[in-house]
PDB file of N, CA and C in Angstrom:
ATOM      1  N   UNK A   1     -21.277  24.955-153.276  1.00  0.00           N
ATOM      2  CA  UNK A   1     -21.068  24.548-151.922  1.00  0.00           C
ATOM      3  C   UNK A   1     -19.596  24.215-151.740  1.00  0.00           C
ATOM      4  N   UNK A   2     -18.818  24.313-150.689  1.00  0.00           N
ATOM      5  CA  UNK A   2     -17.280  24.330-150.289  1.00  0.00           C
ATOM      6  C   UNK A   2     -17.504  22.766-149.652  1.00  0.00           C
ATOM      7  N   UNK A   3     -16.140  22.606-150.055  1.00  0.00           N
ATOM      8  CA  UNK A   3     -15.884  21.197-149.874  1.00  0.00           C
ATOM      9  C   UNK A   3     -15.088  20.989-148.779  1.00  0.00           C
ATOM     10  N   UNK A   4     -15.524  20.419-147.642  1.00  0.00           N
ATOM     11  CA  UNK A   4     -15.471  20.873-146.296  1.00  0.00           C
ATOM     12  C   UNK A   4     -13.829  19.957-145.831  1.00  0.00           C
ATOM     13  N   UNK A   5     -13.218  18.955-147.096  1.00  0.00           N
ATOM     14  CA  UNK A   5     -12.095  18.582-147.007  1.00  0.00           C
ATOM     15  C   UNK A   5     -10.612  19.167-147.435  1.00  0.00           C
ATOM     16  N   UNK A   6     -11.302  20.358-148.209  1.00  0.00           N
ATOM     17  CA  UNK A   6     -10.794  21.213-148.336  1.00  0.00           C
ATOM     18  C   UNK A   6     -10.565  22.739-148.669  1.00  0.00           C
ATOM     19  N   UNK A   7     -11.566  22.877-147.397  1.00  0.00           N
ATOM     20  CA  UNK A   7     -11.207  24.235-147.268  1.00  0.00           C
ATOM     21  C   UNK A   7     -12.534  25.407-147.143  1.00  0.00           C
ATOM     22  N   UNK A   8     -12.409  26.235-147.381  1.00  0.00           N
ATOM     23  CA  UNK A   8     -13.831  27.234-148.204  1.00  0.00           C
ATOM     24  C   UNK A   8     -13.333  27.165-149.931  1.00  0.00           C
ATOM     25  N   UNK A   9     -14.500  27.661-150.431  1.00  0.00           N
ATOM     26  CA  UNK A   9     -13.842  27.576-152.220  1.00  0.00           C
ATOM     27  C   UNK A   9     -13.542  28.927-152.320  1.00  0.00           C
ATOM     28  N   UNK A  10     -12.424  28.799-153.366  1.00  0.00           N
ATOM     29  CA  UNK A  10     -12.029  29.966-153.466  1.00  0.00           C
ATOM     30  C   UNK A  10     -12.771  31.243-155.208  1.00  0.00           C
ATOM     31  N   UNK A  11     -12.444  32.193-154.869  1.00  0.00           N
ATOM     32  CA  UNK A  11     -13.599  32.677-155.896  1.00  0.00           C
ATOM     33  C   UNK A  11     -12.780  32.664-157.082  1.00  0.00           C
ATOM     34  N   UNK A  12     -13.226  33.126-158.161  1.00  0.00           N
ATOM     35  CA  UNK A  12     -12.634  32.923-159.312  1.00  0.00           C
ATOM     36  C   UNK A  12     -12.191  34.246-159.696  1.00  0.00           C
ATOM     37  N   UNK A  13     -10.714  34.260-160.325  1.00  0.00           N
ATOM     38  CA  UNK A  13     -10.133  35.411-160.426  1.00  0.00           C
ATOM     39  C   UNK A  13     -11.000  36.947-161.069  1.00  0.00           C
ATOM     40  N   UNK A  14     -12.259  36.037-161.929  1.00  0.00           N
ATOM     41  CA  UNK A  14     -12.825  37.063-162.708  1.00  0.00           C
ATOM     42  C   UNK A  14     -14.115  37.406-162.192  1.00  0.00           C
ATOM     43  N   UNK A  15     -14.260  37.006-160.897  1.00  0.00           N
ATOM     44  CA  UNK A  15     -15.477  37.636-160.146  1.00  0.00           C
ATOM     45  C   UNK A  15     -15.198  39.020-159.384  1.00  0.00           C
ATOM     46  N   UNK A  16     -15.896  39.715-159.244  1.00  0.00           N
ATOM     47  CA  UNK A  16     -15.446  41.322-158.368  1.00  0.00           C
ATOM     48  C   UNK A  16     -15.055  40.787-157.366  1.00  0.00           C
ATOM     49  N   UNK A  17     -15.448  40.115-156.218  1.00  0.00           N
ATOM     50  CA  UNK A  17     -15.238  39.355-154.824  1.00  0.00           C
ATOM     51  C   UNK A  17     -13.843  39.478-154.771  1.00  0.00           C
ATOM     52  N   UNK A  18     -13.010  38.928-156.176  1.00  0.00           N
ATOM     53  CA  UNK A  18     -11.754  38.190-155.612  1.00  0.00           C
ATOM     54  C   UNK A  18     -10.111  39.479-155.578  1.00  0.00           C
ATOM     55  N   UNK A  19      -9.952  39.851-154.954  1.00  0.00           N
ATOM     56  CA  UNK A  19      -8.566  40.745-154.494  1.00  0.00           C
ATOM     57  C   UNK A  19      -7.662  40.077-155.123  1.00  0.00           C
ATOM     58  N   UNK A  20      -6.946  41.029-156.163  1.00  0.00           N
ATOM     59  CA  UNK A  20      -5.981  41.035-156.793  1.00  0.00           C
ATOM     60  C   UNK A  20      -4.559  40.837-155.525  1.00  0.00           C
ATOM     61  N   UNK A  21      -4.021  39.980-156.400  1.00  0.00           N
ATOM     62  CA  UNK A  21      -2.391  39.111-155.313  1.00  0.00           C
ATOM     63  C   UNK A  21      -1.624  40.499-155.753  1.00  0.00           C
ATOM     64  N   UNK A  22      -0.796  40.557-154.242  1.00  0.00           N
ATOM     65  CA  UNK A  22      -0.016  42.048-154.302  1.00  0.00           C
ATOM     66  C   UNK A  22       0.909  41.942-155.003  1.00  0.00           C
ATOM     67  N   UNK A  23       1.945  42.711-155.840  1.00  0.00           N
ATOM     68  CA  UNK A  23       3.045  42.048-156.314  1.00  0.00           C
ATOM     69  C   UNK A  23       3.833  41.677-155.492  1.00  0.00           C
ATOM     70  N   UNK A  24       4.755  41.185-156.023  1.00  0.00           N
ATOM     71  CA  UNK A  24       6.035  40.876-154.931  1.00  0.00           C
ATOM     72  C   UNK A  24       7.084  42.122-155.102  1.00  0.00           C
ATOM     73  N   UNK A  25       7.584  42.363-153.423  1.00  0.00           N
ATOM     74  CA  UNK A  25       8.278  43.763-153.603  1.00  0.00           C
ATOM     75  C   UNK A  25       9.629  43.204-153.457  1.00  0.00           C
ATOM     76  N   UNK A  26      10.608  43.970-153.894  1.00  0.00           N
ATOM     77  CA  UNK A  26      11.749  43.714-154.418  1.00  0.00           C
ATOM     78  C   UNK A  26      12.296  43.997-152.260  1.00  0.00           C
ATOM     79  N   UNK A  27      12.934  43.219-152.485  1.00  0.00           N
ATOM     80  CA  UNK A  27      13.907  43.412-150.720  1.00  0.00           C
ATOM     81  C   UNK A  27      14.460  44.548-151.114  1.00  0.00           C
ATOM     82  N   UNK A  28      14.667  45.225-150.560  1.00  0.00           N
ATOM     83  CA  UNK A  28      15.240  46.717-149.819  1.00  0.00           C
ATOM     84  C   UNK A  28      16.824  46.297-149.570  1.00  0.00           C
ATOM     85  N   UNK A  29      17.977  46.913-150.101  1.00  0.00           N
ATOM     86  CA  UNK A  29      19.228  46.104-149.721  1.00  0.00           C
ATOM     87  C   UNK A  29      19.112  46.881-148.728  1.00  0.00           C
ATOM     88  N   UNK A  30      20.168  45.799-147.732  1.00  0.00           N
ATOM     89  CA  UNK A  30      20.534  45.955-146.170  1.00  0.00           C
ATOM     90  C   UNK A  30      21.904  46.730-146.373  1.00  0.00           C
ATOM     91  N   UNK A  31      21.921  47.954-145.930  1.00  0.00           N
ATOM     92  CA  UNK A  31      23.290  48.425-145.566  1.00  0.00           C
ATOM     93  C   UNK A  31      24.686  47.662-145.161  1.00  0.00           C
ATOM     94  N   UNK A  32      25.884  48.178-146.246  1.00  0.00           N
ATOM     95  CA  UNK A  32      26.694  47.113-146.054  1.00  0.00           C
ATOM     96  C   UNK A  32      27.343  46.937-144.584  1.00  0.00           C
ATOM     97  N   UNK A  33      27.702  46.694-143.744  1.00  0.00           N
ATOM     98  CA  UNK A  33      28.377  46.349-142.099  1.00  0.00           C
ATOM     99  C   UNK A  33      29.204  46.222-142.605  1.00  0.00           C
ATOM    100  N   UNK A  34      30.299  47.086-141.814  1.00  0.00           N
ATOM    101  CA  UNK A  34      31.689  47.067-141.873  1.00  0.00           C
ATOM    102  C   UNK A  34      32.136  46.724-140.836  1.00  0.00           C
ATOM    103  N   UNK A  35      32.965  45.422-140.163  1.00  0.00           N
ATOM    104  CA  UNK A  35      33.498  45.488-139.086  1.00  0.00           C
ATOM    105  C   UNK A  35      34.795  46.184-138.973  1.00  0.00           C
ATOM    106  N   UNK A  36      35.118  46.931-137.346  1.00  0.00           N
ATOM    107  CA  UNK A  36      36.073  48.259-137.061  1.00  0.00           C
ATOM    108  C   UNK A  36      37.776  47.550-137.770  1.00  0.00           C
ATOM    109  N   UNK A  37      38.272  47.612-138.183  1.00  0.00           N
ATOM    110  CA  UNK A  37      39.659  47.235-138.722  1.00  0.00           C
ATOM    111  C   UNK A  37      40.380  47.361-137.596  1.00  0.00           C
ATOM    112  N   UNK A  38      40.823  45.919-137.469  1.00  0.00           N
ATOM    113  CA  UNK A  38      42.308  45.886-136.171  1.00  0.00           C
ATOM    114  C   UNK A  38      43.251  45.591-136.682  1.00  0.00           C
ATOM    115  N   UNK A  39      44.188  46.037-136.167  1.00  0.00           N
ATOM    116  CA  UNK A  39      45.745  46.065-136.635  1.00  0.00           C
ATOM    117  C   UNK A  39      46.158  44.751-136.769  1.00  0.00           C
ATOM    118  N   UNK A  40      46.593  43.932-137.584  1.00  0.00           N
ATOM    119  CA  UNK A  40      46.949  43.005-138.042  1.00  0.00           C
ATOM    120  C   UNK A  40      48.110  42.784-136.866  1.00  0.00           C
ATOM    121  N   UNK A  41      48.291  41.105-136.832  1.00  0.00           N
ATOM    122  CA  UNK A  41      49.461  40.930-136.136  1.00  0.00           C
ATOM    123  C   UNK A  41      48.812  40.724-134.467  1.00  0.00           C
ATOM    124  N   UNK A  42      49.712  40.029-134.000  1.00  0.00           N
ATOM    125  CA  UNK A  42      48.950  40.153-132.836  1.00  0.00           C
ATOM    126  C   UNK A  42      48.558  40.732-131.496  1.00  0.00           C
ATOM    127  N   UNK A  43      47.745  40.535-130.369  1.00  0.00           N
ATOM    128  CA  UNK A  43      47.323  41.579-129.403  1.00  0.00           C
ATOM    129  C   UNK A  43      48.041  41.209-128.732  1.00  0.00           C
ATOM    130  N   UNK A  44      48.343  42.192-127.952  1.00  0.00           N
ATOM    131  CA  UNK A  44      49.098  41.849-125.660  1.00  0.00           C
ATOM    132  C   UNK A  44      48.043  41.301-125.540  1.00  0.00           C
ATOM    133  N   UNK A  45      48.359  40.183-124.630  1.00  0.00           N
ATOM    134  CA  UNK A  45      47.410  39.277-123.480  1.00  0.00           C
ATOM    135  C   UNK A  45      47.145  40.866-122.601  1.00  0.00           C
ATOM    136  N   UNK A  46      48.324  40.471-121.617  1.00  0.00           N
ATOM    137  CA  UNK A  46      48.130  41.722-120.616  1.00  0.00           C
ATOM    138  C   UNK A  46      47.623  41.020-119.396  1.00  0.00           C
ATOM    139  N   UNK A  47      48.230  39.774-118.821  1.00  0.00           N
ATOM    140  CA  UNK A  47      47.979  39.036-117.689  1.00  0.00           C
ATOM    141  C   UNK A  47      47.632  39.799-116.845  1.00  0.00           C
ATOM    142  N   UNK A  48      46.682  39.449-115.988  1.00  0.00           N
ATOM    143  CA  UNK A  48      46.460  40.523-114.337  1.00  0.00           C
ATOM    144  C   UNK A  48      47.090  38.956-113.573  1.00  0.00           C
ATOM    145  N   UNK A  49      48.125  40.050-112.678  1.00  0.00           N
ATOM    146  CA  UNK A  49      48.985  39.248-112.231  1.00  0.00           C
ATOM    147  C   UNK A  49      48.404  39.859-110.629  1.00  0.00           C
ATOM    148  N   UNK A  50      47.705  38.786-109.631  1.00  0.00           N
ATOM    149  CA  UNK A  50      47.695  38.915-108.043  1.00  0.00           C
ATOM    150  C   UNK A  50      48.673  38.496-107.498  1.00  0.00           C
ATOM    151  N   UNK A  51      48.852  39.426-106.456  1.00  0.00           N
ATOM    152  CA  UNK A  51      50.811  38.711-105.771  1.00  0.00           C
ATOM    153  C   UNK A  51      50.149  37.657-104.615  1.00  0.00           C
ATOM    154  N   UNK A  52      50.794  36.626-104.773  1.00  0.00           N
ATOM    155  CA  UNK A  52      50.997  36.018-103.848  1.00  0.00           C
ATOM    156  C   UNK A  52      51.288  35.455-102.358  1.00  0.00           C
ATOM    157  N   UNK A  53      52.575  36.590-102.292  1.00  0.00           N
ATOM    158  CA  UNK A  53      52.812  36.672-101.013  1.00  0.00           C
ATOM    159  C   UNK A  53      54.258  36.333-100.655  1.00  0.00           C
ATOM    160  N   UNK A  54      54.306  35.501-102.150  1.00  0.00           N
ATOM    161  CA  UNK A  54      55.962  34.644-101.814  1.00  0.00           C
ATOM    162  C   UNK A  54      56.649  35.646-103.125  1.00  0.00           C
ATOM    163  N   UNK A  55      58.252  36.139-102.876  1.00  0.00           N
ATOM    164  CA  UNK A  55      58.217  36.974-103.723  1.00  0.00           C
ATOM    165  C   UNK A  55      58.861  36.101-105.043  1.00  0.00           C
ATOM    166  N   UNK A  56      59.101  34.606-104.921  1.00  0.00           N
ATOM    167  CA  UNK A  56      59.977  34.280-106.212  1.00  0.00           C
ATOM    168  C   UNK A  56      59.083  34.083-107.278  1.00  0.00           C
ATOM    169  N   UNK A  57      57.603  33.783-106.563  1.00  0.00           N
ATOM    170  CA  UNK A  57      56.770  33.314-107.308  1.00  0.00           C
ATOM    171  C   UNK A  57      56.049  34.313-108.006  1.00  0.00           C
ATOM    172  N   UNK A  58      55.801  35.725-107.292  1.00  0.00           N
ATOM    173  CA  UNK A  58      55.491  36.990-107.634  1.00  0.00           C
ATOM    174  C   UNK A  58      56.055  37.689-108.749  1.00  0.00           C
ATOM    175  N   UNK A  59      57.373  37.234-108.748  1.00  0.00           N
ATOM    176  CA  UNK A  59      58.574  37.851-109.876  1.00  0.00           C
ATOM    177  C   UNK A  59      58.157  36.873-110.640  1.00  0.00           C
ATOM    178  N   UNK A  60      58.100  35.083-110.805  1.00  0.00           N
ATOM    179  CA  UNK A  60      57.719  34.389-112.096  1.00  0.00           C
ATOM    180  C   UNK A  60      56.672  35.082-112.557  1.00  0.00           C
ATOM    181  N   UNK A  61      55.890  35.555-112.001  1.00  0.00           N
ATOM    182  CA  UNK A  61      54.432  35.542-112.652  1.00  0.00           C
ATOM    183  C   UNK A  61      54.424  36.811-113.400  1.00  0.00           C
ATOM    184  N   UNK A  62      54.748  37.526-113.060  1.00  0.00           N
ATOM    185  CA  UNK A  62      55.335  39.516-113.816  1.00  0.00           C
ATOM    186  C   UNK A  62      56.173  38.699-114.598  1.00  0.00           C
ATOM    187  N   UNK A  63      56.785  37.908-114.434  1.00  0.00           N
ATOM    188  CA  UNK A  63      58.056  37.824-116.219  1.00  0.00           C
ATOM    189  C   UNK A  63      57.159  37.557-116.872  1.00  0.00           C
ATOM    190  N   UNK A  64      55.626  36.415-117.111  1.00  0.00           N
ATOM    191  CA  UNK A  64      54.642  36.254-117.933  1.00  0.00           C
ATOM    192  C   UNK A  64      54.120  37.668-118.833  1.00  0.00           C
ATOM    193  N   UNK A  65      54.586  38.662-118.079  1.00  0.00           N
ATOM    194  CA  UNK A  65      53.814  39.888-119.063  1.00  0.00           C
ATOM    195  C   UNK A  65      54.655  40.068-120.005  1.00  0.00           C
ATOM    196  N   UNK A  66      56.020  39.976-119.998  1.00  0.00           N
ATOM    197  CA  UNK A  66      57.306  40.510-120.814  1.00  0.00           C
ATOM    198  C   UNK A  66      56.931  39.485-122.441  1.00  0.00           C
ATOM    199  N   UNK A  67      55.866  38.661-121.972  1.00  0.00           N
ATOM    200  CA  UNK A  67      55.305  37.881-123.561  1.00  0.00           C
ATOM    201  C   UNK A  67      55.399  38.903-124.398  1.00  0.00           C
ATOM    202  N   UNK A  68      54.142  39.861-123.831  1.00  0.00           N
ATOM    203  CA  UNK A  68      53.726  40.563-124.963  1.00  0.00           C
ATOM    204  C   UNK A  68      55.038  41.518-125.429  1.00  0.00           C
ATOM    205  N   UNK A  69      55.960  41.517-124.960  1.00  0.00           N
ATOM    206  CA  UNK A  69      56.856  42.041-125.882  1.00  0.00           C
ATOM    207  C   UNK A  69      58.430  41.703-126.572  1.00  0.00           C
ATOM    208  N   UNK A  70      57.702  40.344-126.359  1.00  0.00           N
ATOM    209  CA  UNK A  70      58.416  39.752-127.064  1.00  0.00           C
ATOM    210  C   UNK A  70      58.155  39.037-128.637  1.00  0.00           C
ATOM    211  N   UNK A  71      59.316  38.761-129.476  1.00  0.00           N
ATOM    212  CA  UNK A  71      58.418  37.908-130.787  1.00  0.00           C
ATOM    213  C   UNK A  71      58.122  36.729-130.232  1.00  0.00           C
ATOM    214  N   UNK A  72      57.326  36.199-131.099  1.00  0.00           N
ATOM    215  CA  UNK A  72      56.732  34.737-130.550  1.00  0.00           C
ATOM    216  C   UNK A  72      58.147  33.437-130.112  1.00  0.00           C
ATOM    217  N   UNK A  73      58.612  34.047-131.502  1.00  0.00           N
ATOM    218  CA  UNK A  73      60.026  33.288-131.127  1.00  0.00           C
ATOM    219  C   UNK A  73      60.906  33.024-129.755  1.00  0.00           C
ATOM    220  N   UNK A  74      60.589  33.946-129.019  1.00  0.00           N
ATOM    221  CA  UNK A  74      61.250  33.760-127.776  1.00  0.00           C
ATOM    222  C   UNK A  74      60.421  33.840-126.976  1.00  0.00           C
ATOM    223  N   UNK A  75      58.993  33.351-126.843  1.00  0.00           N
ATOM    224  CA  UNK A  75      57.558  33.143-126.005  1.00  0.00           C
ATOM    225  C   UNK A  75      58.428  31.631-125.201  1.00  0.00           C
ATOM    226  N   UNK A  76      59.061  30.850-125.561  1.00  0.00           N
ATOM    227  CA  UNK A  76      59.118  28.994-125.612  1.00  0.00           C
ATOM    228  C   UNK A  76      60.571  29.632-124.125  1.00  0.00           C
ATOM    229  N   UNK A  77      61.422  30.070-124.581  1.00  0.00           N
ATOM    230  CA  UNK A  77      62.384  30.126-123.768  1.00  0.00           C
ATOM    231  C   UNK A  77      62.298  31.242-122.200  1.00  0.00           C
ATOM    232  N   UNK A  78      61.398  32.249-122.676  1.00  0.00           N
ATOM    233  CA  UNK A  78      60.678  32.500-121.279  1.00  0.00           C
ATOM    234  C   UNK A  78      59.841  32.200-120.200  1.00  0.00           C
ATOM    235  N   UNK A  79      59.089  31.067-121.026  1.00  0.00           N
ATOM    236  CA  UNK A  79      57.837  30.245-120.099  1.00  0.00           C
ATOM    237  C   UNK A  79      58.703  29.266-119.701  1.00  0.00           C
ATOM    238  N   UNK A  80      59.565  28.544-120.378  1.00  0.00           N
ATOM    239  CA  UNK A  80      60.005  27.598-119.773  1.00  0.00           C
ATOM    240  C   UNK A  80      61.423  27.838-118.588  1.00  0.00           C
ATOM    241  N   UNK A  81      61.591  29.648-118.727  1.00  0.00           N
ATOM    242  CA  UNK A  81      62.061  30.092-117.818  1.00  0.00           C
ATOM    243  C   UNK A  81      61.600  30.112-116.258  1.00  0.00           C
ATOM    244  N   UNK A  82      60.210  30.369-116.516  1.00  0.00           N
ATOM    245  CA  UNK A  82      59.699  30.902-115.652  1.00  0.00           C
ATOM    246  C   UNK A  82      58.755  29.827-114.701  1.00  0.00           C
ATOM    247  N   UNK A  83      59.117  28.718-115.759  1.00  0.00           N
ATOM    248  CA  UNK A  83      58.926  27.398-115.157  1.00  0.00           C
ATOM    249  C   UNK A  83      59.619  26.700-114.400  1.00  0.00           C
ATOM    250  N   UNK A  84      60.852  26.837-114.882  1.00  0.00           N
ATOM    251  CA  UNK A  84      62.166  26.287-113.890  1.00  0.00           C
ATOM    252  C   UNK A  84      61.574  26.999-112.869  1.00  0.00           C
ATOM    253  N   UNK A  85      61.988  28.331-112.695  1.00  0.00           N
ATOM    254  CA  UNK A  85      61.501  29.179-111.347  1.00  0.00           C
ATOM    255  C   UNK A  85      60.199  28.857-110.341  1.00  0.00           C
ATOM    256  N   UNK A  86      58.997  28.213-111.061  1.00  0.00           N
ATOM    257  CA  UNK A  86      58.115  27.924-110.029  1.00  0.00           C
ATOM    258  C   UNK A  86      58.328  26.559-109.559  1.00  0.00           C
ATOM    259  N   UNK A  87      58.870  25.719-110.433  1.00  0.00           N
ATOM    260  CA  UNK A  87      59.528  24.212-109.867  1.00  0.00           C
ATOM    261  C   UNK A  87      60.376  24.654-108.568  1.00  0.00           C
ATOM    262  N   UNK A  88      61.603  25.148-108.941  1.00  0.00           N
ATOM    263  CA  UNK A  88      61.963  25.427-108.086  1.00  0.00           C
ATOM    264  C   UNK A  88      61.717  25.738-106.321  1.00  0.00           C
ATOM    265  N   UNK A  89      60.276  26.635-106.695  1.00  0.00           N
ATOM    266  CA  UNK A  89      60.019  27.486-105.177  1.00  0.00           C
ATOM    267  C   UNK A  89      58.936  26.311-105.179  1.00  0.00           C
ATOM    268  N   UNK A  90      58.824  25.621-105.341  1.00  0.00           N
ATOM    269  CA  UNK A  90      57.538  23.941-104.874  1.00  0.00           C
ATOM    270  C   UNK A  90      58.882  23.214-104.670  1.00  0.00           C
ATOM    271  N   UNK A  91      59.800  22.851-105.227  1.00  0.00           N
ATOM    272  CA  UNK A  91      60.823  21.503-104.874  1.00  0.00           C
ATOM    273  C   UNK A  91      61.316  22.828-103.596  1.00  0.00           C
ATOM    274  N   UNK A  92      61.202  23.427-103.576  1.00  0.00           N
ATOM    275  CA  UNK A  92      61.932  23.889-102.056  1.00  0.00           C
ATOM    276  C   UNK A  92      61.206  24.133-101.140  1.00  0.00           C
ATOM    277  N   UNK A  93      59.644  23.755-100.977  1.00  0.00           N
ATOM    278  CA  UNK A  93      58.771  23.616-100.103  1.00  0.00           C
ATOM    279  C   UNK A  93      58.705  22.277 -99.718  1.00  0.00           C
ATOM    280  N   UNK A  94      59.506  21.207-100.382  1.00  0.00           N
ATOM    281  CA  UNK A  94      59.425  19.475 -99.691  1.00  0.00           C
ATOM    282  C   UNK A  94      60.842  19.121 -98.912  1.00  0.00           C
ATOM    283  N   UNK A  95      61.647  20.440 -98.991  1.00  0.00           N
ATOM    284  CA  UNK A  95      62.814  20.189 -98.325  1.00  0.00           C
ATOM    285  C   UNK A  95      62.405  20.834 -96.837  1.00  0.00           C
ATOM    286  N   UNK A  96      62.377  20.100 -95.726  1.00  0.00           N
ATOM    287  CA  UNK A  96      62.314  20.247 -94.749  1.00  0.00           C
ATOM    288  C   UNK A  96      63.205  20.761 -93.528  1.00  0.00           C
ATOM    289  N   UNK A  97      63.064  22.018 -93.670  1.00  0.00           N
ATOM    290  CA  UNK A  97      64.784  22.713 -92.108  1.00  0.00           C
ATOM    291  C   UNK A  97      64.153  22.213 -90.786  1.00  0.00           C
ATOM    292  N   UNK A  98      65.700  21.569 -90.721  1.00  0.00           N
ATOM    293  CA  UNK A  98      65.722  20.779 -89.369  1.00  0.00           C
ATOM    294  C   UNK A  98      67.088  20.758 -89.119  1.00  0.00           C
ATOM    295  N   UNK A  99      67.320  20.170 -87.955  1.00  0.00           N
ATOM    296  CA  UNK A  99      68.529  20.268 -87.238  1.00  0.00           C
ATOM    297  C   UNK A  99      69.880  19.546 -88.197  1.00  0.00           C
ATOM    298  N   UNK A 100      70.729  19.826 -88.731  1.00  0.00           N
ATOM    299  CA  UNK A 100      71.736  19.324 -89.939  1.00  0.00           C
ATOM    300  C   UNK A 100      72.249  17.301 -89.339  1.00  0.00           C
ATOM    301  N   UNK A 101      72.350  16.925 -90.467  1.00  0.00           N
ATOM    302  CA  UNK A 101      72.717  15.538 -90.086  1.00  0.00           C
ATOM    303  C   UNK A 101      73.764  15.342 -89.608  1.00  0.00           C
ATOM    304  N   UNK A 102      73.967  14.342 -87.986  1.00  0.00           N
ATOM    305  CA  UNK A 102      75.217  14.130 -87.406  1.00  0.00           C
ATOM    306  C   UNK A 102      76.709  14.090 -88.735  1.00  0.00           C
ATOM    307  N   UNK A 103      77.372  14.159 -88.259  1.00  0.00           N
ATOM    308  CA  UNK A 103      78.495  14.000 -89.017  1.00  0.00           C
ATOM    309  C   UNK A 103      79.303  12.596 -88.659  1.00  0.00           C
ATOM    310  N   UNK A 104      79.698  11.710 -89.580  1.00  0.00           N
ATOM    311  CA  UNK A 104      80.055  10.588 -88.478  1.00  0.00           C
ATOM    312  C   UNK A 104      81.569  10.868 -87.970  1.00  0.00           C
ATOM    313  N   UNK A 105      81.869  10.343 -86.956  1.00  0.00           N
ATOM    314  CA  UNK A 105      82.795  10.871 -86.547  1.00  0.00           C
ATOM    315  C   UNK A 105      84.057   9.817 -86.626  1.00  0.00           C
ATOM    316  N   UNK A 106      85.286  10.393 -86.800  1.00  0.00           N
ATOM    317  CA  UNK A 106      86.492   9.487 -87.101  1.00  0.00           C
ATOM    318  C   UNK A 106      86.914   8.200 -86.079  1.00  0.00           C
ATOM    319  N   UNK A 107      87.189   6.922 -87.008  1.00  0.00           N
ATOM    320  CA  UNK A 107      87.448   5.793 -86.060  1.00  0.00           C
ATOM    321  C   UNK A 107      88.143   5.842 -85.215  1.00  0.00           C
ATOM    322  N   UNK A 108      89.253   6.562 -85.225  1.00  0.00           N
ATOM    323  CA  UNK A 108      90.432   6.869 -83.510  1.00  0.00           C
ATOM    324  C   UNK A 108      90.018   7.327 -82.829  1.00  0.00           C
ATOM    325  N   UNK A 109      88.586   7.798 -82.490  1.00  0.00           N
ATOM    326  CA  UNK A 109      87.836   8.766 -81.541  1.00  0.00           C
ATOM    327  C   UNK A 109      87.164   7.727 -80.942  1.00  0.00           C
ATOM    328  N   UNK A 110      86.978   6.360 -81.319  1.00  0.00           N
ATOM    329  CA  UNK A 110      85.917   5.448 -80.732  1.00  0.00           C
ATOM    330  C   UNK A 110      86.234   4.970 -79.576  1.00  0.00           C
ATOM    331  N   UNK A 111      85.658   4.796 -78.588  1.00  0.00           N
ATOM    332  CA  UNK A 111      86.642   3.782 -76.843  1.00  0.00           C
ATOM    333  C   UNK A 111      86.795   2.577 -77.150  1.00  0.00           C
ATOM    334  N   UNK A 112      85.515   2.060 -77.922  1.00  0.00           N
ATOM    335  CA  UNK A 112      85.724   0.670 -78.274  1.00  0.00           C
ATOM    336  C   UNK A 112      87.166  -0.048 -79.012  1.00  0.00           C
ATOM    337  N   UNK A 113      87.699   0.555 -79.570  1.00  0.00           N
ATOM    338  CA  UNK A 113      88.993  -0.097 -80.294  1.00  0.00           C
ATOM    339  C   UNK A 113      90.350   0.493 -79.656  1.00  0.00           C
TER     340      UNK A 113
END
């Protein structure tokens, strides 16, 4: 009788009933994956540059492509080129054109004295 805490009983290896355990099959090797070889060294960005509308800012943003052909070494002195340049066209959007400031005019011109 099976012992209902564990389980059904199992038959004994030397009865006909009981199915021989399969062997164990050896894994099949997996084909080696080669990933495609890239050229060492590094890639162009290749910025997509949308124009703006304003052209100083249009020209900063196209010098950003001239990265990629440059060495890294001179990456530091073009961005921070091209930084002056957008400072620039923002500090010249808080200067306000308006009519130029009186000039004061010389004391022998006054009625008062």
């Amino acid at each position: 009788m099976a012992d209902p805490t564990n389980g059904p009983a199992q038959a004994a290896p030397d009865t006909p009933d009981a199915a021989p355990e399969p062997a164990p099959q050896q894994a099949a090797e997996a084909p080696e994956v080669t990933e495609p070889v890239e050229p060492a060294g590094p890639r162009p960005l290749g910025p997509a540059v949308t124009p703006t509308g304003q052209a100083a800012v249009d020209g900063g943003l196209r010098r950003l492509a001239e990265a990629d052909h440059l060495p890294v070494s001179g990456h530091l002195d073009m961005y921070e080129d091209v930084h002056r340049g957008l400072r620039d066209v923002l500090a010249g959007l808080d200067q306000h054109p308006g009519p130029p400031a009186p000039s004061p005019s010389p004391t022998h011109d006054r009625p008062d004295q």
